[in-house]
C-alpha atoms as a PDB file:
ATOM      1  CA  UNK A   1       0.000   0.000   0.000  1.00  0.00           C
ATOM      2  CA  UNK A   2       0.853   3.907  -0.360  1.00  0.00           C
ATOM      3  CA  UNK A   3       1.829   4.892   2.973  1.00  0.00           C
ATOM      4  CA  UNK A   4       3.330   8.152   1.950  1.00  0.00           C
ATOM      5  CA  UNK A   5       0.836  11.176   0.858  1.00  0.00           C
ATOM      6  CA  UNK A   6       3.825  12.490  -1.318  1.00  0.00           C
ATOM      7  CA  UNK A   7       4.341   9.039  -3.056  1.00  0.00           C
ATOM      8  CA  UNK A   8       0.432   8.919  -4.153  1.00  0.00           C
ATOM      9  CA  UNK A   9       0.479  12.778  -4.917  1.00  0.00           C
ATOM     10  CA  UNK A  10       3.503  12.114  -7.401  1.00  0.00           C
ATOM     11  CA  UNK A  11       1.636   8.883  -8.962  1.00  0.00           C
ATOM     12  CA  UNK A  12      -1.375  11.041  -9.626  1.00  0.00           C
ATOM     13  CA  UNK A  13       0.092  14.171 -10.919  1.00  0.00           C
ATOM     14  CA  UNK A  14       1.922  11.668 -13.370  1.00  0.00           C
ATOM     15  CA  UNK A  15      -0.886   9.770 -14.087  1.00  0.00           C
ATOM     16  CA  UNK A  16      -3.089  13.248 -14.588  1.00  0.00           C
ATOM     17  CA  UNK A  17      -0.079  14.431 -17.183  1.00  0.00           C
ATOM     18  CA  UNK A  18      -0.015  11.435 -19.409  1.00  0.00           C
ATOM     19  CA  UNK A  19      -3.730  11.746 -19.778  1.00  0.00           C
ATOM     20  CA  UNK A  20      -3.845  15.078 -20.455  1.00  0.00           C
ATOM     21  CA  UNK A  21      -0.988  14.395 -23.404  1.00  0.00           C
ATOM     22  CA  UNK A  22      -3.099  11.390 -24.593  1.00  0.00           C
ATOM     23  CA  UNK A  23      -6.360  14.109 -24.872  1.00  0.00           C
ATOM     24  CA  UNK A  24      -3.720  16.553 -26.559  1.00  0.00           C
ATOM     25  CA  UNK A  25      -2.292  13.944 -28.700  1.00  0.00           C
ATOM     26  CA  UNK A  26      -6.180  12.496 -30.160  1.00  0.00           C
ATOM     27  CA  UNK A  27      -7.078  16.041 -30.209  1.00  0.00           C
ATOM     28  CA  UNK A  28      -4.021  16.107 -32.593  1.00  0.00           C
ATOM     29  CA  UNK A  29      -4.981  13.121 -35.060  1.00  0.00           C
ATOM     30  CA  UNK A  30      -8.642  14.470 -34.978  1.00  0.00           C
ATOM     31  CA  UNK A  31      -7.241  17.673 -36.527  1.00  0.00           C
ATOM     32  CA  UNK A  32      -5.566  16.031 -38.823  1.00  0.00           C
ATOM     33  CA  UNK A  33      -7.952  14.220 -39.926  1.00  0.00           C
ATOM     34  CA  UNK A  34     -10.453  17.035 -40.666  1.00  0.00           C
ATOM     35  CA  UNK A  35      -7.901  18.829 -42.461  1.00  0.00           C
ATOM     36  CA  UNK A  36      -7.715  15.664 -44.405  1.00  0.00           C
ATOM     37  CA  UNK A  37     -11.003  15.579 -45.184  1.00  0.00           C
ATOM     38  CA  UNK A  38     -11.176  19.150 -46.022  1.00  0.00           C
ATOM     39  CA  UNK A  39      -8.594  19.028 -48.649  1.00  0.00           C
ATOM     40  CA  UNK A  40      -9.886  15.918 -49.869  1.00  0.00           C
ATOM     41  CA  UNK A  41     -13.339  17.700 -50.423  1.00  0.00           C
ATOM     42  CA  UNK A  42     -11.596  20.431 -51.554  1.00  0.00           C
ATOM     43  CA  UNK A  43     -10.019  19.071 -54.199  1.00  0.00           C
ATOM     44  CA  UNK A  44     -13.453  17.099 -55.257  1.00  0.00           C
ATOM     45  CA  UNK A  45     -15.037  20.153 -55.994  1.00  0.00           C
ATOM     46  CA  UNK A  46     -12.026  21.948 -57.168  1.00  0.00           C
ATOM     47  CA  UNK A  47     -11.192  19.640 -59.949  1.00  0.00           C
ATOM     48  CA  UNK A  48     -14.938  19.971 -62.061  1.00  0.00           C
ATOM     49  CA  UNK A  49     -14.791  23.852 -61.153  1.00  0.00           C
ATOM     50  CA  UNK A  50     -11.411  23.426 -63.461  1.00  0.00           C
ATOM     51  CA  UNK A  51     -13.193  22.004 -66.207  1.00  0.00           C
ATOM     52  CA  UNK A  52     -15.658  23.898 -66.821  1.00  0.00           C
ATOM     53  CA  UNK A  53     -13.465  26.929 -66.516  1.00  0.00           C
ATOM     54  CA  UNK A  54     -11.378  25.632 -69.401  1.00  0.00           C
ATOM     55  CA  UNK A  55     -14.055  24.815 -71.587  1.00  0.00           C
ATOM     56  CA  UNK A  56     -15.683  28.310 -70.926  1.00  0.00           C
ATOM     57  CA  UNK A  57     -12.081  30.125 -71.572  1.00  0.00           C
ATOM     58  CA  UNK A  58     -10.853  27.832 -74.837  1.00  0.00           C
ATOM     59  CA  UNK A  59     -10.463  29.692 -78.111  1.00  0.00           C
ATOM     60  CA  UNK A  60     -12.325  28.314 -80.853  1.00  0.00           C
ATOM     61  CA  UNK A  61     -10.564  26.835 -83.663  1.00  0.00           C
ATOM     62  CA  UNK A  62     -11.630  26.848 -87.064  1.00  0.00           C
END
């Protein structure tokens, strides 16, 4: 058992730091993920907005 308050006062301020790094670090590969997503999307929408701009802008050839 933990007989000494500083022993369990250490264990639990090291215990509450490694969980607050693990919220920090899935709060990290959440945000990457979105911005994942939003490029991903991004370039979906980007790419037909292309074409259409071309074929609006070509020069006609006889």
């Amino acid at each position: 058992m933990l007989s000494d308050t500083a022993t369990l006062s250490f264990t639990l301020t090291y215990a509450g730091t490694l969980a607050v790094a693990l919220l920090m670090f899935i709060g990290q590969l959440t945000a990457f993920g979105i911005l994942l997503a939003l490029v991903g999307t991004a370039r979906l929408v980007a790419y037909p907005l292309k074409t259409a701009a071309r074929s609006f802008t070509k020069p006609d050839h006889p």
